[in-house]
N, C-alpha and C. Protein backbone atom coordinates (compact mmCIF):
# COMPACT_ATOMS: atom_id res chain seq x y z
N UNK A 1 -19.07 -41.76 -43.27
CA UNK A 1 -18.86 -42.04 -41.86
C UNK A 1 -17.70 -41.21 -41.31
N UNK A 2 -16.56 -41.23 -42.04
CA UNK A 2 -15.04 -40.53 -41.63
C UNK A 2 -15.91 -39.10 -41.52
N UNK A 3 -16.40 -38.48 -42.15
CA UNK A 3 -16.53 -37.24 -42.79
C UNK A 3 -17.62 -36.40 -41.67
N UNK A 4 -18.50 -37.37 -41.00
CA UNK A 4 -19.32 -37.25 -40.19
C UNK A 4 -18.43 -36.98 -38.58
N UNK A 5 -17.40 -38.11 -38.51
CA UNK A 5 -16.33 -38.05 -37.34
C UNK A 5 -15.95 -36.78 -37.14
N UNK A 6 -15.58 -36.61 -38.22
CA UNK A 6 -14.24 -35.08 -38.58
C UNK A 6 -15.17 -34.11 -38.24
N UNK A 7 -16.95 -33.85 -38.67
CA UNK A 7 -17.89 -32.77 -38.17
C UNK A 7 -17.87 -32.78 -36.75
N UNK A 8 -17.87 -33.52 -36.41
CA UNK A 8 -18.22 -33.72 -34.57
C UNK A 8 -17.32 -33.06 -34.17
N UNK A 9 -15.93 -33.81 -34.38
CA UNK A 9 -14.68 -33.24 -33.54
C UNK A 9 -14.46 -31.38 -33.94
N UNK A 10 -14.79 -31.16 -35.05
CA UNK A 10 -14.50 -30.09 -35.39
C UNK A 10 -15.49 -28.93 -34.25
N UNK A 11 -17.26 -29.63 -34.36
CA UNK A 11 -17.74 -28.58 -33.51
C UNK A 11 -17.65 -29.05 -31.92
N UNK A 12 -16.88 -29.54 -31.49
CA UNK A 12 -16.30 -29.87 -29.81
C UNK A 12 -15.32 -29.31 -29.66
N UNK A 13 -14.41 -29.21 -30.81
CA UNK A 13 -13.55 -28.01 -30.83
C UNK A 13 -13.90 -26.22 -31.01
N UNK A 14 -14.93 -26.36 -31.79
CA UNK A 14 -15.22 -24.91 -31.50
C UNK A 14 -16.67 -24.48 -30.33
N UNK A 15 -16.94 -25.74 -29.72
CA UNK A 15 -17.71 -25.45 -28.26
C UNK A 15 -17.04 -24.75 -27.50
N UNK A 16 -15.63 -25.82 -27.48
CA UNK A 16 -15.02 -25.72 -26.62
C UNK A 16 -14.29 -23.93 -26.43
N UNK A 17 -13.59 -23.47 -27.69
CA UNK A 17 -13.19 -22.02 -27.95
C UNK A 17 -14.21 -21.23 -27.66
N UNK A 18 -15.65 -21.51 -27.76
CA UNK A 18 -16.80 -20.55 -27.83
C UNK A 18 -16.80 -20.57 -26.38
N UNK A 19 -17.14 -21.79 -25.60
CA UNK A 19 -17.20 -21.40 -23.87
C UNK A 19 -16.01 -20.85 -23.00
N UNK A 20 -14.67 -21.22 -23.53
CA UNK A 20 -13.73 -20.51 -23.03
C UNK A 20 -13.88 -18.78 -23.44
N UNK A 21 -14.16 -18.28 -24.30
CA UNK A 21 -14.91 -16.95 -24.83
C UNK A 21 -15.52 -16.48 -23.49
N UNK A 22 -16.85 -17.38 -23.40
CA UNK A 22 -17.47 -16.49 -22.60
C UNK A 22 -17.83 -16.41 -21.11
N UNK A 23 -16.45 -17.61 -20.86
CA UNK A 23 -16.49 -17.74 -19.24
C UNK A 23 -15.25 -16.94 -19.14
N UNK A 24 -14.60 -16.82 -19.69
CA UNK A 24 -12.74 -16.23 -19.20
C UNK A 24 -12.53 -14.58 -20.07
N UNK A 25 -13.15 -14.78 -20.96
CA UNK A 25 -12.40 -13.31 -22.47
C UNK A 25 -13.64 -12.69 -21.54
N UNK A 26 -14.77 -12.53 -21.89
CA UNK A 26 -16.05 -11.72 -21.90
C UNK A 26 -15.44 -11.03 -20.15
N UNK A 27 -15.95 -11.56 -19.11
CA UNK A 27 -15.49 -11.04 -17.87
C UNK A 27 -14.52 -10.30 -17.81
N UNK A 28 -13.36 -10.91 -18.16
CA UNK A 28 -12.01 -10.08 -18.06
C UNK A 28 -12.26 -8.55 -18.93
N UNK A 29 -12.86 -8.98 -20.11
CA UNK A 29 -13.55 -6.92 -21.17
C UNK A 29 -14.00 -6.60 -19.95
N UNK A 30 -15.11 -7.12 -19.26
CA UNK A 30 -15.91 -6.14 -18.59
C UNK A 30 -15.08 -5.81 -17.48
N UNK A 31 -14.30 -6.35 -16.94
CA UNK A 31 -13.65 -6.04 -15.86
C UNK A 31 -13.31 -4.63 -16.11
N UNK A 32 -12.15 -4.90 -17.38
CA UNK A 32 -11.48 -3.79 -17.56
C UNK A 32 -12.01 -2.53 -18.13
N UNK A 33 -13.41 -2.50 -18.66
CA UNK A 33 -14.27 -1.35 -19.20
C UNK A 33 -14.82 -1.18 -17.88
N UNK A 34 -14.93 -1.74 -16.71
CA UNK A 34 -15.37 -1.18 -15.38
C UNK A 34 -14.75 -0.27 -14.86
N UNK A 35 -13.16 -0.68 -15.25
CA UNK A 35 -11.88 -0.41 -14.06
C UNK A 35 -11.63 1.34 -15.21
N UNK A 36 -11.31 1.35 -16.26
CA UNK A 36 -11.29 2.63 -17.19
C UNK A 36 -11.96 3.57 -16.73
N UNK A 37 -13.19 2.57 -16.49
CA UNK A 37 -14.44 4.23 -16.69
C UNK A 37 -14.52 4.27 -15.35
N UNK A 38 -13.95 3.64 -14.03
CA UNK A 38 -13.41 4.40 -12.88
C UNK A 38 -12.14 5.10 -12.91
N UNK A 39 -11.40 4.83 -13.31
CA UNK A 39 -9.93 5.57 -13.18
C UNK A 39 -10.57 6.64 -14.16
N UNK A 40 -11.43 6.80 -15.24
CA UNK A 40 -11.90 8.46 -15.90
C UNK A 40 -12.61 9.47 -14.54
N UNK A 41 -13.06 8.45 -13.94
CA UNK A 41 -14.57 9.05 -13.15
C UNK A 41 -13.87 10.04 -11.87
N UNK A 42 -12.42 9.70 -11.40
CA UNK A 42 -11.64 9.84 -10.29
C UNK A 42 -11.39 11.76 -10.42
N UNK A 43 -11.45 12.19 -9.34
CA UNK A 43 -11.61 13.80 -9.06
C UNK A 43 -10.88 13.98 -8.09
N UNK A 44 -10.36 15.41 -7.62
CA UNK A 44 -9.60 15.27 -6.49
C UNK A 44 -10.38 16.10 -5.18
N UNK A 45 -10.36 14.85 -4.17
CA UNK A 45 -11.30 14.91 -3.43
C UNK A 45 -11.69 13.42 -2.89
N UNK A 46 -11.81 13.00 -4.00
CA UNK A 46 -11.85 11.03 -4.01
C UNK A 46 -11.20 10.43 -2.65
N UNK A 47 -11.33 10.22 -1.78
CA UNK A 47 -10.73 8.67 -1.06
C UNK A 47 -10.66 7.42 -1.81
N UNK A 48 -9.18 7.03 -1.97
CA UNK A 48 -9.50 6.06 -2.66
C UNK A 48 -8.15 4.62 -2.07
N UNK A 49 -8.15 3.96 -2.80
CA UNK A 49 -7.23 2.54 -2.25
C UNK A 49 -6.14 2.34 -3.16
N UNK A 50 -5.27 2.38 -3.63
CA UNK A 50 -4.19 1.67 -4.56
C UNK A 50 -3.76 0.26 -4.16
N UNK A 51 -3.48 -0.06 -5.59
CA UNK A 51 -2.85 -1.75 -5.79
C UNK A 51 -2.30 -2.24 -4.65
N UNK A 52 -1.58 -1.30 -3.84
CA UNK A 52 -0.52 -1.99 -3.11
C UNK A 52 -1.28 -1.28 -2.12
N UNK A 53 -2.78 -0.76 -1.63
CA UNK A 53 -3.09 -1.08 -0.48
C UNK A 53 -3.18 0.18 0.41
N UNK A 54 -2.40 1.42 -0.12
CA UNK A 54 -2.57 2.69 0.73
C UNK A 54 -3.74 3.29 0.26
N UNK A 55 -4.27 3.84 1.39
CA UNK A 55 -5.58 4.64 1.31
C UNK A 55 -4.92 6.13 1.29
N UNK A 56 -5.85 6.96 0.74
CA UNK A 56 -5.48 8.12 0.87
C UNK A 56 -6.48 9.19 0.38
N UNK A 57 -6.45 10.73 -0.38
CA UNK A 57 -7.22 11.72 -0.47
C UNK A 57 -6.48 12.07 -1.84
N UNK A 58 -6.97 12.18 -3.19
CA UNK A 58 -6.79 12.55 -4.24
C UNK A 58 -6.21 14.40 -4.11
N UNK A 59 -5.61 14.69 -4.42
CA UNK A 59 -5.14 16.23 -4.05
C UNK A 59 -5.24 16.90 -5.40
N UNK A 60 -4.48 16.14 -6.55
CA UNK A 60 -4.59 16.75 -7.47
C UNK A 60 -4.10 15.89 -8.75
N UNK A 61 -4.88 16.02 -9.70
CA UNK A 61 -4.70 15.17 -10.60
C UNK A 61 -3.66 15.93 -11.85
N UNK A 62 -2.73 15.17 -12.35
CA UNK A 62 -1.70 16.01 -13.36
C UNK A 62 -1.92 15.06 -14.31
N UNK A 63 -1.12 15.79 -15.60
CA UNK A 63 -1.48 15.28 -16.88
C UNK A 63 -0.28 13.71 -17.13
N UNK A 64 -0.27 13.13 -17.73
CA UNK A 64 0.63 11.92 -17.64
C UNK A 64 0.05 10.79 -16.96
N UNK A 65 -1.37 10.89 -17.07
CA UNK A 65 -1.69 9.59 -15.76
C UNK A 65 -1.02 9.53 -14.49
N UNK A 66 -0.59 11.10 -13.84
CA UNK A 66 -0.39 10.76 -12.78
C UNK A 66 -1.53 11.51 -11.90
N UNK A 67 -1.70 10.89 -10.56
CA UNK A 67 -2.29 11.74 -9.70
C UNK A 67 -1.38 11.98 -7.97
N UNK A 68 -1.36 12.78 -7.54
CA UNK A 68 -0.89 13.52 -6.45
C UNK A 68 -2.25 12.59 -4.88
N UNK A 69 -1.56 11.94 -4.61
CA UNK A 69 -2.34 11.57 -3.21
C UNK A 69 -1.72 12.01 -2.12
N UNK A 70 -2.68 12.45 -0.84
CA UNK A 70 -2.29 12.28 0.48
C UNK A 70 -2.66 11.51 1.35
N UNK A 71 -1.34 10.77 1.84
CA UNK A 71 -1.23 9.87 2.59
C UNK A 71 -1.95 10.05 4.04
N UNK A 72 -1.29 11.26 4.57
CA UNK A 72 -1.83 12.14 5.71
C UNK A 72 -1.25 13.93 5.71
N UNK A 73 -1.67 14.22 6.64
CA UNK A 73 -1.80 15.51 7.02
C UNK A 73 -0.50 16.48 6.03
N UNK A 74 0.25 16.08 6.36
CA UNK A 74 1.62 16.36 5.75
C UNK A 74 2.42 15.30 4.43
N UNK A 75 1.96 14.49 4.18
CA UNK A 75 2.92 13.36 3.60
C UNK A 75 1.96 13.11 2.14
N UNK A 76 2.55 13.51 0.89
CA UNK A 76 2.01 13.41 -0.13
C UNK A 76 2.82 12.79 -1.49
N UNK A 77 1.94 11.89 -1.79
CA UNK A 77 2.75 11.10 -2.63
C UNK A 77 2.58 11.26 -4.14
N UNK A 78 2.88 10.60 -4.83
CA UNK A 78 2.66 10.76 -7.08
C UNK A 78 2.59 9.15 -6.79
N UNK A 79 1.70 8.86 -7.71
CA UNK A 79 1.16 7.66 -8.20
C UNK A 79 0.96 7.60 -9.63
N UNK A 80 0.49 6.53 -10.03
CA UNK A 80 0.08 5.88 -11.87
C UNK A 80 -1.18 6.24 -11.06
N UNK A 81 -2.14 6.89 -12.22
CA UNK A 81 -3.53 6.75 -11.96
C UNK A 81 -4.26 4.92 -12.17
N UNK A 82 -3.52 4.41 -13.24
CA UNK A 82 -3.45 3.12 -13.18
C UNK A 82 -3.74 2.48 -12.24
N UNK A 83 -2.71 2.81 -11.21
CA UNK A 83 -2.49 1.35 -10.12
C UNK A 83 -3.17 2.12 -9.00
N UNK A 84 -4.50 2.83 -9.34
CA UNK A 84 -5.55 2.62 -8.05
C UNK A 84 -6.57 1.98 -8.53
N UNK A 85 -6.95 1.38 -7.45
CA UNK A 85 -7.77 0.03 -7.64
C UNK A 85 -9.31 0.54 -6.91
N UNK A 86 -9.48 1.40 -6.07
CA UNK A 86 -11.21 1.06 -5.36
C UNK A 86 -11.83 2.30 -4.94
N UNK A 87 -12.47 3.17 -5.30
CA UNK A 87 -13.25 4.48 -4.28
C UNK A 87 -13.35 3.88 -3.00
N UNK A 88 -13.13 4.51 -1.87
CA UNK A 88 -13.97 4.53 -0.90
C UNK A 88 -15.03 5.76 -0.26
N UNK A 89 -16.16 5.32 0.01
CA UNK A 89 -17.37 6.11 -0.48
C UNK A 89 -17.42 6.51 1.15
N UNK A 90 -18.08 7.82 1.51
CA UNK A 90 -17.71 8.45 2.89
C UNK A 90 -17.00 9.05 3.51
């Protein structure tokens, strides 16, 4: 009877680890194998968005994970290739 208890609790405990797996771990991989193989895919030319929200024109990409954006006409900034977050397409 004890021994039967102890099976139960044991697999409610590993339900429980298995669905946290694949509602929270699994999504978050794919997120981030989404977000990689965009920050590889990025060219200069790209319109694109960063973390904190500025849009801009990819100018030139340098080695170090950085890339060279323009803000506008004249005003050009260095960024983490990292912390851009979205293409915009058009």
């Amino acid at each position: 009877m004890v021994n039967r208890e102890i099976a139960v609790q044991i697999l409610l405990v590993l339900g429980v680890i298995v669905t946290a797996f694949v509602t929270l771990v699994r999504p978050q991989l794919r997120r981030m194998t989404q977000h990689r193989q965009f920050l590889e895919s990025l060219k200069p030319g790209d319109r694109i968005v960063t973390g904190g929200g500025l849009i801009g024109k990819i100018v030139k990409c340098e080695s170090g994970g950085l890339v060279e954006i323009e803000l506008a006409s004249s005003i050009r900034v260095q960024a983490l290739r990292s912390s851009l977050e979205a293409r915009i397409e058009g």
